[in-house]
N, C-alpha and C. Protein backbone atom coordinates (compact mmCIF):
# COMPACT_ATOMS: atom_id res chain seq x y z
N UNK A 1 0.83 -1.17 0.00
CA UNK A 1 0.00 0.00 0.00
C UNK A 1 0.87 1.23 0.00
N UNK A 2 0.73 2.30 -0.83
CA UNK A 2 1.11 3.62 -1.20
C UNK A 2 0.61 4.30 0.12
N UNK A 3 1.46 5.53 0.41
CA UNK A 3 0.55 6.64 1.33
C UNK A 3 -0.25 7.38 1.09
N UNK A 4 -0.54 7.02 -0.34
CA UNK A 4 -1.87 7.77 -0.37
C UNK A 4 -3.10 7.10 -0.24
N UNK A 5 -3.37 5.76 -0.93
CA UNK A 5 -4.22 5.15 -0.48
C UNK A 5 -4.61 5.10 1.26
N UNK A 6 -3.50 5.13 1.62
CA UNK A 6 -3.01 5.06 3.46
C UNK A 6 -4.13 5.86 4.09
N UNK A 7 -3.95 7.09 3.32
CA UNK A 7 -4.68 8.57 3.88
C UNK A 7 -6.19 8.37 3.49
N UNK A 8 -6.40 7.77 2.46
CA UNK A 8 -7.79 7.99 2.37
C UNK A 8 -8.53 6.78 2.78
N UNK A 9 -7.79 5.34 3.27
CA UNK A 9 -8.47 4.67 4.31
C UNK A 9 -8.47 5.02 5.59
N UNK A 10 -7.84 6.10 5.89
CA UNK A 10 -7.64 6.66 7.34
C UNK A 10 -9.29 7.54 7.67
N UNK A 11 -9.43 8.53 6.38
CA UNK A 11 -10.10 9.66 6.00
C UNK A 11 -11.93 8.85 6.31
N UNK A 12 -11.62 7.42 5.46
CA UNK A 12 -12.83 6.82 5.44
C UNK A 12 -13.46 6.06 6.72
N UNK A 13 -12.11 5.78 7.51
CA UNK A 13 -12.50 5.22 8.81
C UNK A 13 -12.86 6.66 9.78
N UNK A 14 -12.68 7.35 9.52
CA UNK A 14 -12.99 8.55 10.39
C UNK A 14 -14.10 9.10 9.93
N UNK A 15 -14.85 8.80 8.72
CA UNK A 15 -15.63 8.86 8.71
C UNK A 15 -16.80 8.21 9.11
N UNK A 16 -16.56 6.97 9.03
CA UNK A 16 -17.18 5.96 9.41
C UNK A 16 -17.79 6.00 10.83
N UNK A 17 -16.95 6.52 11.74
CA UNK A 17 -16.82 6.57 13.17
C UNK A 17 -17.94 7.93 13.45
N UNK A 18 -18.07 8.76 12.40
CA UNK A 18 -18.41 9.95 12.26
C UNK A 18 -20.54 9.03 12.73
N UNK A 19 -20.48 8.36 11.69
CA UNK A 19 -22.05 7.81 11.36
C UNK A 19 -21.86 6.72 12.56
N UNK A 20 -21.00 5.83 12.87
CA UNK A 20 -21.25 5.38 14.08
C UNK A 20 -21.79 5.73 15.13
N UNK A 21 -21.09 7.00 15.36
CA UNK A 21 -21.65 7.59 16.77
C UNK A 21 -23.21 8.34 16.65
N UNK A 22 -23.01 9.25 15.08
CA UNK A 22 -24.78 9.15 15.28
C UNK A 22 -25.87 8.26 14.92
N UNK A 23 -25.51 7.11 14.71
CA UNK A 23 -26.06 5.98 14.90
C UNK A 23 -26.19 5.70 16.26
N UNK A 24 -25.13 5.60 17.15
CA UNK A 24 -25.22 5.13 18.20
C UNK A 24 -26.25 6.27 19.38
N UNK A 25 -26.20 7.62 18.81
CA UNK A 25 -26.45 8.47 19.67
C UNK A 25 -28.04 8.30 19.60
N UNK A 26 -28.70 8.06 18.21
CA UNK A 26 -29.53 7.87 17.49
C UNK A 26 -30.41 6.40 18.80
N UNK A 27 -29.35 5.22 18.63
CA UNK A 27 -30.23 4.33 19.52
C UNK A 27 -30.08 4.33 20.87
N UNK A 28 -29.36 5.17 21.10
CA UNK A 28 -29.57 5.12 23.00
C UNK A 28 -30.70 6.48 23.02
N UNK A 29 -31.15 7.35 21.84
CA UNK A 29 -32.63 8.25 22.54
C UNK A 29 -33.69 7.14 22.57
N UNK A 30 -33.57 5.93 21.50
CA UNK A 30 -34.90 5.78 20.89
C UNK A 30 -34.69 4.41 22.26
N UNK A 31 -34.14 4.07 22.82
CA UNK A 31 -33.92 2.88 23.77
C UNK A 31 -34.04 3.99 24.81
N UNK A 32 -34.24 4.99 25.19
CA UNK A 32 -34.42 5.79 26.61
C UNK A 32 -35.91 6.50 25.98
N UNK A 33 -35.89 6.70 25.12
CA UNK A 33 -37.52 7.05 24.72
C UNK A 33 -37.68 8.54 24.74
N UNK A 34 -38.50 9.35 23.52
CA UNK A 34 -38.08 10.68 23.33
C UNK A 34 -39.20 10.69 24.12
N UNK A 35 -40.46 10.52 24.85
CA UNK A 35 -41.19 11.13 25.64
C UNK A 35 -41.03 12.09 26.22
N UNK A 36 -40.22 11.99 27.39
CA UNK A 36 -39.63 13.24 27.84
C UNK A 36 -39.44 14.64 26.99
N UNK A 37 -38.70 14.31 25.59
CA UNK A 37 -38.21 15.53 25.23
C UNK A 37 -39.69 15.98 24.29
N UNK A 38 -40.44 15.26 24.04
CA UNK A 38 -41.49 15.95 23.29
C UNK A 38 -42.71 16.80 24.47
N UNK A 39 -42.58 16.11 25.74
CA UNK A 39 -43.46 16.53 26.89
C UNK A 39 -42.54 18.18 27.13
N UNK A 40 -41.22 17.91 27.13
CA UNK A 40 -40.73 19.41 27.75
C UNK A 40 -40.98 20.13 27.18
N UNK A 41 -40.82 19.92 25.55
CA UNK A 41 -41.09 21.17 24.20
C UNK A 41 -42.46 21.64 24.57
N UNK A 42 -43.42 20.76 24.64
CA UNK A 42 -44.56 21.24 25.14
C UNK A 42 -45.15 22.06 26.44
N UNK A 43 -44.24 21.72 27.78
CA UNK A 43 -44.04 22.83 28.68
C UNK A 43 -43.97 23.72 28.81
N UNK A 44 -42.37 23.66 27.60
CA UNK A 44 -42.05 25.58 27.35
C UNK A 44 -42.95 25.31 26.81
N UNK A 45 -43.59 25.60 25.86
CA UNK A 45 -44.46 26.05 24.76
C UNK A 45 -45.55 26.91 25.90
N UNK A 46 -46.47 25.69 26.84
CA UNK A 46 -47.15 26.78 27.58
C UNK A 46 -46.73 27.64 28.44
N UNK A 47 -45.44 27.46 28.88
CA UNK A 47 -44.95 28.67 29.99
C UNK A 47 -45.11 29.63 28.97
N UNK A 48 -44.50 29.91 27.54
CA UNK A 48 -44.56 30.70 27.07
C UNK A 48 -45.46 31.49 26.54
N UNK A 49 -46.94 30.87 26.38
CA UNK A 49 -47.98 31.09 25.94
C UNK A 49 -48.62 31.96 27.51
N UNK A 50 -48.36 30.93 28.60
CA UNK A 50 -49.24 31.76 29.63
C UNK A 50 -48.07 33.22 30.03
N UNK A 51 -46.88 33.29 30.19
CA UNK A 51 -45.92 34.14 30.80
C UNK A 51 -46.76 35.60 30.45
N UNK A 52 -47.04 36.36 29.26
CA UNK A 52 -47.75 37.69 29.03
C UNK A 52 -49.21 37.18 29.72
N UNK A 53 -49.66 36.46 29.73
CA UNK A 53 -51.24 36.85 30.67
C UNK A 53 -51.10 36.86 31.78
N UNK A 54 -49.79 36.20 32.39
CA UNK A 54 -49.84 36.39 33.79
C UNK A 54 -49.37 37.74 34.30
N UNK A 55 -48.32 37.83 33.34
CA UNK A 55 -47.36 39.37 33.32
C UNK A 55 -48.61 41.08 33.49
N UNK A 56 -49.83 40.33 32.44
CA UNK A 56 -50.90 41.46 32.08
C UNK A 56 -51.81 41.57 33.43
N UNK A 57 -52.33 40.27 34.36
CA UNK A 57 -52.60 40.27 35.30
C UNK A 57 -52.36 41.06 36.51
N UNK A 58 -50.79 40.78 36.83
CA UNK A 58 -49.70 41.24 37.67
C UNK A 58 -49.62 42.65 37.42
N UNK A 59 -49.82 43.20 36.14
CA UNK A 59 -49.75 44.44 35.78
C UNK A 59 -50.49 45.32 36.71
N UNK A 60 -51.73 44.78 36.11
CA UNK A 60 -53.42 45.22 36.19
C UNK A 60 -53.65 45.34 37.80
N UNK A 61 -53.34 44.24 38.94
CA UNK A 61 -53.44 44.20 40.00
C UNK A 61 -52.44 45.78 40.65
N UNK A 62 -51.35 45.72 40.15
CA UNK A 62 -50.40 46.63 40.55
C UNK A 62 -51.19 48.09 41.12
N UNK A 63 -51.69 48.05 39.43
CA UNK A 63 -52.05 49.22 39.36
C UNK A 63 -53.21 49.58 40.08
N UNK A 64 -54.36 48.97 40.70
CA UNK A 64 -55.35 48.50 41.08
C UNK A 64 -54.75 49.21 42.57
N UNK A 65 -53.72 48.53 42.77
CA UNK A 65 -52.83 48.73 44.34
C UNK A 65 -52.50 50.39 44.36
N UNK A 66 -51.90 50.67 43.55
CA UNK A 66 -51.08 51.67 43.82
C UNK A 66 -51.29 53.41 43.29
N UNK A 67 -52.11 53.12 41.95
CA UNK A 67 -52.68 54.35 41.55
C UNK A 67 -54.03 54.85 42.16
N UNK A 68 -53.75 55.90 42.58
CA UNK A 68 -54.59 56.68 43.32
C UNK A 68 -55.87 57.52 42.63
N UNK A 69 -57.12 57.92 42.12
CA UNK A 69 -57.64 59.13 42.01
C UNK A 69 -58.40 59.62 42.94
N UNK A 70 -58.38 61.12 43.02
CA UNK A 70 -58.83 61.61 44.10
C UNK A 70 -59.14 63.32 43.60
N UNK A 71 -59.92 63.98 44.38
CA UNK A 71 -59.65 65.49 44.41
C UNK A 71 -58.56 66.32 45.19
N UNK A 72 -58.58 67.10 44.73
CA UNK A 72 -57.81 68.02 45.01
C UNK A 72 -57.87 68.48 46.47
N UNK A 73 -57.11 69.08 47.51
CA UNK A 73 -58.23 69.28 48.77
C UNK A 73 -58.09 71.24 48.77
N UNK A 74 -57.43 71.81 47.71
CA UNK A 74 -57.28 73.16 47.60
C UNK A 74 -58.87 73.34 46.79
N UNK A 75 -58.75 72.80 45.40
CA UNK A 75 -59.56 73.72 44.08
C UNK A 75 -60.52 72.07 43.78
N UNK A 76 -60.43 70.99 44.29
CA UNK A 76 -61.04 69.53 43.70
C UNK A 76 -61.33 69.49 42.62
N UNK A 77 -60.20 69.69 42.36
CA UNK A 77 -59.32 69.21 40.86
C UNK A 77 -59.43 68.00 40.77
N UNK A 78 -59.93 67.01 40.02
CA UNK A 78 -59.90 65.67 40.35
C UNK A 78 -58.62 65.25 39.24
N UNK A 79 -57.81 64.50 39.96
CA UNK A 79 -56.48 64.20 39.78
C UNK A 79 -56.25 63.06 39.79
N UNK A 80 -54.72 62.18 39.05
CA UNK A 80 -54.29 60.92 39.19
C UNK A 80 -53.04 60.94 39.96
N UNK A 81 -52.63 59.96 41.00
CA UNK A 81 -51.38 60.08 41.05
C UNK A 81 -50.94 58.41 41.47
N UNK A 82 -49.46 58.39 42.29
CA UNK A 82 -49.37 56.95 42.43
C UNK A 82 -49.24 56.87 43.99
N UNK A 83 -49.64 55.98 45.14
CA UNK A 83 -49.75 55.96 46.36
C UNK A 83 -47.97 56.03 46.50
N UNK A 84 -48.47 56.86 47.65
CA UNK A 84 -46.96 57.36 48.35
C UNK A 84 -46.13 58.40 47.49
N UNK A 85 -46.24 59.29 46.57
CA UNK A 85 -45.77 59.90 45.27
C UNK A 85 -46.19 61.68 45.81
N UNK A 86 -45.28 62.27 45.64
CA UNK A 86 -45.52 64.20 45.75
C UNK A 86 -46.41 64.11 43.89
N UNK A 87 -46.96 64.96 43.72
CA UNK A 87 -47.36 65.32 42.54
C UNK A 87 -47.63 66.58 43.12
N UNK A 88 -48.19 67.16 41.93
CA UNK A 88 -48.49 68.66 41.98
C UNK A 88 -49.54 69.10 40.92
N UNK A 89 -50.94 69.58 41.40
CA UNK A 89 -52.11 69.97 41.41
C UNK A 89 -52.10 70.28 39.66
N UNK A 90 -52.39 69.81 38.47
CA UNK A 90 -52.46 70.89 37.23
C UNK A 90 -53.43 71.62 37.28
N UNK A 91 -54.43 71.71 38.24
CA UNK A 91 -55.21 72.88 38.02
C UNK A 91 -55.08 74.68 39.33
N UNK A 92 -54.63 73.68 40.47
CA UNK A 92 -53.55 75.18 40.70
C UNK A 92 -52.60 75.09 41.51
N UNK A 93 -51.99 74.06 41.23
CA UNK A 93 -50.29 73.97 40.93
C UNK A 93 -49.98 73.91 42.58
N UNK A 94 -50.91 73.49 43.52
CA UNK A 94 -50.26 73.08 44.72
C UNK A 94 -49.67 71.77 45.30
N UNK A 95 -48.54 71.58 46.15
CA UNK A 95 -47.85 70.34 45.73
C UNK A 95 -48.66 69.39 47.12
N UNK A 96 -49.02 67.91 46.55
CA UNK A 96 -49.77 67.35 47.39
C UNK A 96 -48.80 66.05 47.45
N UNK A 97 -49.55 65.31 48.72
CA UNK A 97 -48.83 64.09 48.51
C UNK A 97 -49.91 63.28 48.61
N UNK A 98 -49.62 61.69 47.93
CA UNK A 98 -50.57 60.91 48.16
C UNK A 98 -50.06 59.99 49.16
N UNK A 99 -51.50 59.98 49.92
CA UNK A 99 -51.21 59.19 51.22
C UNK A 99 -52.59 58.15 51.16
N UNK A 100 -52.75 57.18 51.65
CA UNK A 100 -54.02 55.79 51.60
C UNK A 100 -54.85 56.13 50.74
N UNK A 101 -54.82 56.60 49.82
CA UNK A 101 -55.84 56.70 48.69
C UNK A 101 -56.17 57.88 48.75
N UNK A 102 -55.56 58.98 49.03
CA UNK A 102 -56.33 60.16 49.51
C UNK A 102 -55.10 61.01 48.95
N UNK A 103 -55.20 62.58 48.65
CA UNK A 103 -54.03 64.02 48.01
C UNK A 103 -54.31 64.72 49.04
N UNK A 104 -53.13 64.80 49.90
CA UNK A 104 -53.23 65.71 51.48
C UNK A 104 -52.14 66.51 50.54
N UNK A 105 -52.50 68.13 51.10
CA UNK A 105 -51.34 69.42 51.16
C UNK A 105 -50.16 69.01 51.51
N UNK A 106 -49.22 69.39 51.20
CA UNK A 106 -47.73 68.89 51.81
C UNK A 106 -47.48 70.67 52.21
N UNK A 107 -47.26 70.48 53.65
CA UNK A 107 -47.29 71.45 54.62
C UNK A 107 -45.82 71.21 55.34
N UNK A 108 -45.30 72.75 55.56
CA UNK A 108 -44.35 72.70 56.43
C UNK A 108 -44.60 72.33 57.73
N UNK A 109 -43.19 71.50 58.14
CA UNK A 109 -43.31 71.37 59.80
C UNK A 109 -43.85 72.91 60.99
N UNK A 110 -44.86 72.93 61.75
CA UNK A 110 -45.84 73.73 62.63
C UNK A 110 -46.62 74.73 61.44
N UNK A 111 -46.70 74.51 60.40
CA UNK A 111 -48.06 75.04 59.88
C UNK A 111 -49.71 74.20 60.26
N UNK A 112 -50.04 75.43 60.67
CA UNK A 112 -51.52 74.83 60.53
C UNK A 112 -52.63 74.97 59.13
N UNK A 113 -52.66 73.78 59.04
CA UNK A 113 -54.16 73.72 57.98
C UNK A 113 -55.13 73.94 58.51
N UNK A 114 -56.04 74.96 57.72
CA UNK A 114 -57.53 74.96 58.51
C UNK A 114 -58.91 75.11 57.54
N UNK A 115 -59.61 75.31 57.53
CA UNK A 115 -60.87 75.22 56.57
C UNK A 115 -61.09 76.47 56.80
N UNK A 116 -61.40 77.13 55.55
CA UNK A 116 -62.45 78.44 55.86
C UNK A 116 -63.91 78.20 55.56
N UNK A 117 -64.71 78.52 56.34
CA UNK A 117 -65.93 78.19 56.83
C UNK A 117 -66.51 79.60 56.55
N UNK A 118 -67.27 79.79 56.16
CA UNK A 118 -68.60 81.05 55.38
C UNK A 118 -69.18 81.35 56.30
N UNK A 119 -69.87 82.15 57.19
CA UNK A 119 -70.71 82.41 58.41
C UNK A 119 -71.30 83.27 58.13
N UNK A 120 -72.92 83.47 57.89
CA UNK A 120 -73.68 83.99 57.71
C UNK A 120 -73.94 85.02 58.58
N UNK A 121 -73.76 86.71 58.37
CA UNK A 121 -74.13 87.53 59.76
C UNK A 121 -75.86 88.39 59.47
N UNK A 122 -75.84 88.78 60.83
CA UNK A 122 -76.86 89.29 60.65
C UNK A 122 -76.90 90.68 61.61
N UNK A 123 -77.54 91.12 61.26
CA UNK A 123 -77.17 93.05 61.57
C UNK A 123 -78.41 93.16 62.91
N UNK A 124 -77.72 93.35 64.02
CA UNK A 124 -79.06 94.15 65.02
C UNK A 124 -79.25 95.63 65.11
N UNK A 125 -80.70 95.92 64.91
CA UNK A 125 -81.02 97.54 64.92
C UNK A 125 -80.52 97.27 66.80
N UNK A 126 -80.43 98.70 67.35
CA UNK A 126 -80.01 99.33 68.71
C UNK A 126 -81.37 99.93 68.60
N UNK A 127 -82.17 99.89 68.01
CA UNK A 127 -83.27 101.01 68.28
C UNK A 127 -84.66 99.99 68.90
């Protein structure tokens, strides 16, 4: 035998070995059984199908939790904001905070808030 023939029975056994092994790889799935791998494809498949409705859910609840509407307690402006969040009034621009579902004034430390209350008078004659 020549070295060249040499090389290309070398070339052919390495090939050979090539289809052996996916042969062999071939009968140890079908002797362990693709069940498994067709059940997992199908797993992901629904994680992936449910993951955005649960995501849209989770959303929806959030928001449910945390966004606030309410009036104003200056001008009752009725307003949006997010629980626990400073915002500030767009209809006259006073800065509130949201607290349990509710837009309280954000007031300096020893200011008092108070209501002005309308009181109807009435005039006595002296005569």
């Amino acid at each position: 035998m020549n070295q060249n023939s040499l090389n290309n029975l070398q070339l052919s056994i390495t090939g050979f070995g090539r289809i052996l092994t996916i042969i062999g790889f071939a009968w140890l799935l079908a002797a362990l059984g693709l069940g498994w791998l067709v059940k997992s494809f199908f797993v992901l498949l629904a994680l992936l199908m449910l993951a955005p409705i649960v995501a849209f859910l989770g959303f929806r609840w959030w928001l449910r939790k945390n966004v606030v509407q309410d009036a104003c307690p200056v001008c009752s402006h009725e307003s949006t904001g997010f629980n626990g969040a400073a915002i500030q009034c767009p209809n006259c621009g006073e800065a509130l905070q949201v607290e349990h579902g509710h837009f309280k004034r954000m007031t300096l430390a020893g200011t008092i808030d108070v209501d002005a209350v309308e009181v109807s008078a009435t005039t006595i004659d002296d005569g």
